[in-house]
N, C-alpha and C. Protein backbone atom coordinates (compact mmCIF):
# COMPACT_ATOMS: atom_id res chain seq x y z
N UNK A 1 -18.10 10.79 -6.30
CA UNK A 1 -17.09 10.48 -5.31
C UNK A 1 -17.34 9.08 -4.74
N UNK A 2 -16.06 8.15 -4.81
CA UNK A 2 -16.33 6.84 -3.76
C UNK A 2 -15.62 6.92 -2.85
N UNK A 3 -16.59 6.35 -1.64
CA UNK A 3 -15.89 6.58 -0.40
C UNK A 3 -16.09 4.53 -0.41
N UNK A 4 -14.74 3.91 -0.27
CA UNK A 4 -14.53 2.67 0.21
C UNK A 4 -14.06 2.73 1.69
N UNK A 5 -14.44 1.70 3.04
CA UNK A 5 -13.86 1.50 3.71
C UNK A 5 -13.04 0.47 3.53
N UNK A 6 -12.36 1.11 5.13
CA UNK A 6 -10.16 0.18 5.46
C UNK A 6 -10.68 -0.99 5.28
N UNK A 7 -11.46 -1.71 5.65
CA UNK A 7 -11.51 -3.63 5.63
C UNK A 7 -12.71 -3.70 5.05
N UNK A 8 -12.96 -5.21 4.26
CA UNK A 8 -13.85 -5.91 4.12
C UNK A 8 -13.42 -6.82 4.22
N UNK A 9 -14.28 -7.71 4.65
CA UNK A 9 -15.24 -9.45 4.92
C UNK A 9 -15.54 -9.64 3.32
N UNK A 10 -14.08 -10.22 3.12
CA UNK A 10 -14.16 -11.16 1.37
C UNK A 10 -13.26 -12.51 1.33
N UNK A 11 -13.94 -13.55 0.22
CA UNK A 11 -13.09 -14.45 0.14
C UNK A 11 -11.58 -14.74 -0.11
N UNK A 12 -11.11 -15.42 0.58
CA UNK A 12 -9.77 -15.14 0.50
C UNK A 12 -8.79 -16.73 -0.08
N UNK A 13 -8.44 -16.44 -1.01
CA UNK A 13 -8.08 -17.56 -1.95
C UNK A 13 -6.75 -18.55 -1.21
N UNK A 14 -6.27 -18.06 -0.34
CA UNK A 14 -4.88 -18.63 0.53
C UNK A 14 -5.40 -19.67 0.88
N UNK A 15 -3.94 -20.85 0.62
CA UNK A 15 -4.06 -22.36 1.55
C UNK A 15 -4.08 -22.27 2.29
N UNK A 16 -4.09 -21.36 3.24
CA UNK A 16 -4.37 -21.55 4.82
C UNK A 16 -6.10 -20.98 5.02
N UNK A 17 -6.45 -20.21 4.09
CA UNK A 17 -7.70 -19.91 4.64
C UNK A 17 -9.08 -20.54 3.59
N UNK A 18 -9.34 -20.00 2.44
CA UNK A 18 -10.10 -20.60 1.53
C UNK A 18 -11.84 -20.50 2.13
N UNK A 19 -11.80 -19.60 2.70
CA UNK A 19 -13.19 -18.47 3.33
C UNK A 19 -12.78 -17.22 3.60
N UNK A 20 -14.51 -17.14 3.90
CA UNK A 20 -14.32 -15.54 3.99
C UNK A 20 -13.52 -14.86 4.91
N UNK A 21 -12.90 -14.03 4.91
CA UNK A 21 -12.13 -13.64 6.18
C UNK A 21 -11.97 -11.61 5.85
N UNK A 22 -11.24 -11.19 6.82
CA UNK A 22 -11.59 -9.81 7.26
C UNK A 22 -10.08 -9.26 6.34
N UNK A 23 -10.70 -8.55 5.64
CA UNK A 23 -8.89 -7.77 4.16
C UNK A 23 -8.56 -6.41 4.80
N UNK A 24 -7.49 -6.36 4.31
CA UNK A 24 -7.09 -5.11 4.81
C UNK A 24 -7.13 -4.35 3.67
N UNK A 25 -7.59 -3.19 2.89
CA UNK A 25 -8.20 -2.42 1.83
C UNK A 25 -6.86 -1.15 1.73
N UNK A 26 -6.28 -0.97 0.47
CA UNK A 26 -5.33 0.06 0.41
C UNK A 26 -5.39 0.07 -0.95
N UNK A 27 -5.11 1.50 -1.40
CA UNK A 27 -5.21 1.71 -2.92
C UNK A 27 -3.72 1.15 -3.60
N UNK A 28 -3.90 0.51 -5.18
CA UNK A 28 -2.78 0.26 -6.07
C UNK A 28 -2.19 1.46 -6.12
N UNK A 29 -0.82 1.19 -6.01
CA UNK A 29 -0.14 2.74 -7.02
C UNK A 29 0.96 1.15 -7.48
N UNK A 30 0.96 1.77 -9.29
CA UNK A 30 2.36 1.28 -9.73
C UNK A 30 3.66 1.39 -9.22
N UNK A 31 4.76 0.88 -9.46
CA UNK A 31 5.81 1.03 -8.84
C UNK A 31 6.69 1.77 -9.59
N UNK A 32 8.09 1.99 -9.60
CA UNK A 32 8.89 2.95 -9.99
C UNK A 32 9.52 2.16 -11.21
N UNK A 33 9.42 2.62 -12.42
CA UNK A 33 9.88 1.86 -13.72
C UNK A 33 11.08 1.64 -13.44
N UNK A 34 11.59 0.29 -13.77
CA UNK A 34 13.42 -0.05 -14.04
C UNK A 34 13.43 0.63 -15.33
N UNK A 35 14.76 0.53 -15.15
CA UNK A 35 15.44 1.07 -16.64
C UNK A 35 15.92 0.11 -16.80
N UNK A 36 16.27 -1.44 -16.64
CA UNK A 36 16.70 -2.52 -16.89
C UNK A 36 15.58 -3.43 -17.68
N UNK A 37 14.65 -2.98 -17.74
CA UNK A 37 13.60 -3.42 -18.29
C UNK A 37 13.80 -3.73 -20.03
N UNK A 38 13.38 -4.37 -20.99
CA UNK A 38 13.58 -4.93 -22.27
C UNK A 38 13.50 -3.93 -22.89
N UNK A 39 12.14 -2.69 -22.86
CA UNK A 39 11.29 -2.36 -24.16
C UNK A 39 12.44 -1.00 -23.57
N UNK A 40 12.59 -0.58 -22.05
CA UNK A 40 13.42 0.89 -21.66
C UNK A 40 15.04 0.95 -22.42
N UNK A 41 15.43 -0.50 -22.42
CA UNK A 41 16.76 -0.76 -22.81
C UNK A 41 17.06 -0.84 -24.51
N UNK A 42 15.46 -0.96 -25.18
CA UNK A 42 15.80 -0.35 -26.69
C UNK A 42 15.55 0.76 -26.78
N UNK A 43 14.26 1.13 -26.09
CA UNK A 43 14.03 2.75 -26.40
C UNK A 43 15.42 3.47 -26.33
N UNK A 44 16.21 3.40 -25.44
CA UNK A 44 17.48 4.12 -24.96
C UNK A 44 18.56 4.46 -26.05
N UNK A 45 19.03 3.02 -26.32
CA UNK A 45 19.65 2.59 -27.27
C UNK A 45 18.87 3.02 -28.69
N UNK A 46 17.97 3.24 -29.16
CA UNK A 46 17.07 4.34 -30.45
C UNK A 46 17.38 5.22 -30.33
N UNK A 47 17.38 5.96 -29.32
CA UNK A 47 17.34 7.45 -28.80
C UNK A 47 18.55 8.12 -28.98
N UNK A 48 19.67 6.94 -28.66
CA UNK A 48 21.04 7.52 -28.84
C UNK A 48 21.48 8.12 -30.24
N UNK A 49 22.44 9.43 -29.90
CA UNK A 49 23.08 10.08 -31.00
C UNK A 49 21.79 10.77 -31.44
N UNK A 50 22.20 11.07 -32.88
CA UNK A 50 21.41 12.19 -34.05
C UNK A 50 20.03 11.69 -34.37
N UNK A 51 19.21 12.34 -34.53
CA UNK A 51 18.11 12.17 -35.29
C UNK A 51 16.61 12.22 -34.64
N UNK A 52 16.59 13.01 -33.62
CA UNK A 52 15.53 13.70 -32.40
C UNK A 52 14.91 12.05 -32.00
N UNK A 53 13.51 12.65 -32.03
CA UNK A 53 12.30 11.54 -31.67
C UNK A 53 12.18 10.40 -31.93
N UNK A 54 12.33 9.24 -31.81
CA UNK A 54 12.13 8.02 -32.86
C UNK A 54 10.84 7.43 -32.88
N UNK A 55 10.02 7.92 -31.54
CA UNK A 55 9.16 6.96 -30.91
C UNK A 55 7.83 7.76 -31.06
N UNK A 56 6.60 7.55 -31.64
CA UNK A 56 5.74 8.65 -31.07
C UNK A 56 5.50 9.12 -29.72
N UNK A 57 4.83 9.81 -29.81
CA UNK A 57 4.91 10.86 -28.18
C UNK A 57 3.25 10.93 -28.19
N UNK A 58 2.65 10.39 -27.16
CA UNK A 58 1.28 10.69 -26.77
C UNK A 58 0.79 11.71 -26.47
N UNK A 59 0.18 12.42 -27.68
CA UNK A 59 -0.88 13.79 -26.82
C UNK A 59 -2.39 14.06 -27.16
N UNK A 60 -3.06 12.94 -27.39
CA UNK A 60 -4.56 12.84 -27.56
C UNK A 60 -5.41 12.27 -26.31
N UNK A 61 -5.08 12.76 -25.19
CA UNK A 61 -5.27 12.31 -23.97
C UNK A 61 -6.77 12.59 -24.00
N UNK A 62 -7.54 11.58 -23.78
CA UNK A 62 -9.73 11.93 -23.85
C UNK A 62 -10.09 11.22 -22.57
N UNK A 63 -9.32 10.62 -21.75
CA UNK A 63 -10.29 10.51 -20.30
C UNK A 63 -9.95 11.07 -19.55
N UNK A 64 -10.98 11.65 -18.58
CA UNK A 64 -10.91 12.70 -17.33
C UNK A 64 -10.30 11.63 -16.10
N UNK A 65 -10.85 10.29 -16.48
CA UNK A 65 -11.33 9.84 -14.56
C UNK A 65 -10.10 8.48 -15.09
N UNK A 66 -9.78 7.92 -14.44
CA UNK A 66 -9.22 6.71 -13.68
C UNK A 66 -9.69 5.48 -13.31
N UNK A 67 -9.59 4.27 -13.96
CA UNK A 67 -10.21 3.10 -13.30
C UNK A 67 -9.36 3.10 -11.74
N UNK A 68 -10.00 2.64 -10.68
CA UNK A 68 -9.46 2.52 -9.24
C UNK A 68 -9.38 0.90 -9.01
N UNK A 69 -8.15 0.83 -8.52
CA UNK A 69 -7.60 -0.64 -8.63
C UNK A 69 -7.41 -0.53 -6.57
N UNK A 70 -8.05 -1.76 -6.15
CA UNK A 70 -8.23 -1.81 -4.47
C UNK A 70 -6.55 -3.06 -4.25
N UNK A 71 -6.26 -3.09 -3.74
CA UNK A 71 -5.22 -3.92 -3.02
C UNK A 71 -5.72 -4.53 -1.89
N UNK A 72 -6.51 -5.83 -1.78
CA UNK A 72 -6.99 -6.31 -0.59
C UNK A 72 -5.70 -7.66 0.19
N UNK A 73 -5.87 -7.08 1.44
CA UNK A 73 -4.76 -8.00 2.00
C UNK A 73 -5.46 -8.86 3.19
N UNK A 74 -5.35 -10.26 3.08
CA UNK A 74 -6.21 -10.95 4.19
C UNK A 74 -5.14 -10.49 5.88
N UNK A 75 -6.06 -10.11 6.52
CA UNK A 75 -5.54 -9.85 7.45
C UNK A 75 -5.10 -11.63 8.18
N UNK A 76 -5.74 -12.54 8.02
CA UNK A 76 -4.93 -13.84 8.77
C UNK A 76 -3.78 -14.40 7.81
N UNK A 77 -3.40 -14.42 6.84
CA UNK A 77 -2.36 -15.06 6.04
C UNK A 77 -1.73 -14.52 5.04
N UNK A 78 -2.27 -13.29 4.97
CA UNK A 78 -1.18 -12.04 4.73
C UNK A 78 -1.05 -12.36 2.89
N UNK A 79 -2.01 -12.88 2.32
CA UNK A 79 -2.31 -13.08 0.93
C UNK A 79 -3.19 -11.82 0.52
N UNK A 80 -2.46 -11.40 -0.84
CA UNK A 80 -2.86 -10.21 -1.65
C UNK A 80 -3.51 -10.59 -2.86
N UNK A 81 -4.66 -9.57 -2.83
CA UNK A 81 -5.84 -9.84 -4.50
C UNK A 81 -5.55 -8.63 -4.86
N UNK A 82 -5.83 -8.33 -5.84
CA UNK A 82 -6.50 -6.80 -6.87
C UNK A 82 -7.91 -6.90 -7.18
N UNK A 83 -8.95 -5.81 -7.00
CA UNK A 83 -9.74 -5.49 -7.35
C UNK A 83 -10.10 -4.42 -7.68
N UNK A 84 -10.65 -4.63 -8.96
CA UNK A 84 -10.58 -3.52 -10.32
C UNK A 84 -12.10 -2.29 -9.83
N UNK A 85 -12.51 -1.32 -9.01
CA UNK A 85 -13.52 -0.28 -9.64
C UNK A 85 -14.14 0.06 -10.51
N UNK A 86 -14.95 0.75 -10.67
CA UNK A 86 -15.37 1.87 -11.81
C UNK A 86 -14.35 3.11 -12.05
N UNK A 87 -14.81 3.31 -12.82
CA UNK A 87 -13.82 4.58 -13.18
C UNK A 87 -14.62 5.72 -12.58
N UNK A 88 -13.15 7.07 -11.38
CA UNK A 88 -13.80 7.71 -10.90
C UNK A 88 -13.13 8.85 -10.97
N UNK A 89 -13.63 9.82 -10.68
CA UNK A 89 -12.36 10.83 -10.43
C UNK A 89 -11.57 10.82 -8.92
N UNK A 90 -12.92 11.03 -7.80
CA UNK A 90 -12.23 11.20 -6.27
C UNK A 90 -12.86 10.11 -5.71
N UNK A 91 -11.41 9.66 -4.94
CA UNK A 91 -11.85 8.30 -4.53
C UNK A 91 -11.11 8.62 -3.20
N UNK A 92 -12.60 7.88 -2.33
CA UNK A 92 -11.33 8.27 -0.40
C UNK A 92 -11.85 6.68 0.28
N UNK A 93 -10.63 6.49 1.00
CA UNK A 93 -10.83 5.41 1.49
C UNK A 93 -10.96 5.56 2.86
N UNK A 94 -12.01 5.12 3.53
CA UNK A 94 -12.80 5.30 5.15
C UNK A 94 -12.83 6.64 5.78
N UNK A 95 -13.42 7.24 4.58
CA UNK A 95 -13.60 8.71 5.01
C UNK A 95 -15.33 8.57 5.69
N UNK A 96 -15.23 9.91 6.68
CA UNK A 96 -17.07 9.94 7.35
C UNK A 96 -17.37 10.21 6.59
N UNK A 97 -19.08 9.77 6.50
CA UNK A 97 -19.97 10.32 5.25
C UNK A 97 -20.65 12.07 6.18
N UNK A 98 -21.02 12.82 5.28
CA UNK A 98 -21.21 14.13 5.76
C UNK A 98 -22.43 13.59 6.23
N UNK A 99 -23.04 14.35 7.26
CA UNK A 99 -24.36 14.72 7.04
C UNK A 99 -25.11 15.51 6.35
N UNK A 100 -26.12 14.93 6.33
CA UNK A 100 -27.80 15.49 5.50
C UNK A 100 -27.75 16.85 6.26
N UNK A 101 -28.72 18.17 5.83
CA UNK A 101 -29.16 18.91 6.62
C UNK A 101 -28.12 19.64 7.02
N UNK A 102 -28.61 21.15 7.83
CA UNK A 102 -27.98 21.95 8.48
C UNK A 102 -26.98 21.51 9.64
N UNK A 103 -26.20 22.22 9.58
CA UNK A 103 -24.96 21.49 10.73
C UNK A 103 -25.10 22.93 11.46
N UNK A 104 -24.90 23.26 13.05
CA UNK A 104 -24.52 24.05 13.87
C UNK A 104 -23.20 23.83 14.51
């Protein structure tokens, strides 16, 4: 399990800043596919009418876990990086760490 915290103190590549400064930390999610897109607008156009499948279909799926992609945002100039993880399964961002030992 990685537990990342909300901010880090990292370099921040913006013309206004170009030091270290304080990011604001949020996980990547992709965005919602266009269908206006090049490769969606032939697949479509293949697909049409008679003759089923054209395309192979993926089902040899062999990894469990996920590379984790961070979204860091400088909190003074509002400039965005990506930074790439390890591959994990559960990933929490500024969660408490448990304690050691018996709890009452």
């Amino acid at each position: 399990m990685v537990n990342v915290p909300k901010e880090r103190k990292t370099f921040c590549k913006g013309k206004k800043c170009g030091k270290h400064t304080v990011h604001k930390i949020t996980q990547y999610k992709a965005g919602k596919a266009s269908n206006f897109a090049q490769g969606k607008r032939r697949y479509d156009s293949k697909q049409m009418g008679y003759g089923g499948q054209t395309k192979p279909v993926f089902h040899k799926k062999a990894k469990t876990t996920r590379k984790i992609v961070l979204r860091l945002e400088c909190k003074k100039c509002k400039v965005k990086k990506q930074l790439v993880i390890k591959r994990t399964k559960h990933f929490e961002l500024g969660e408490k760490k448990k304690e050691a030992g018996h709890q009452y």
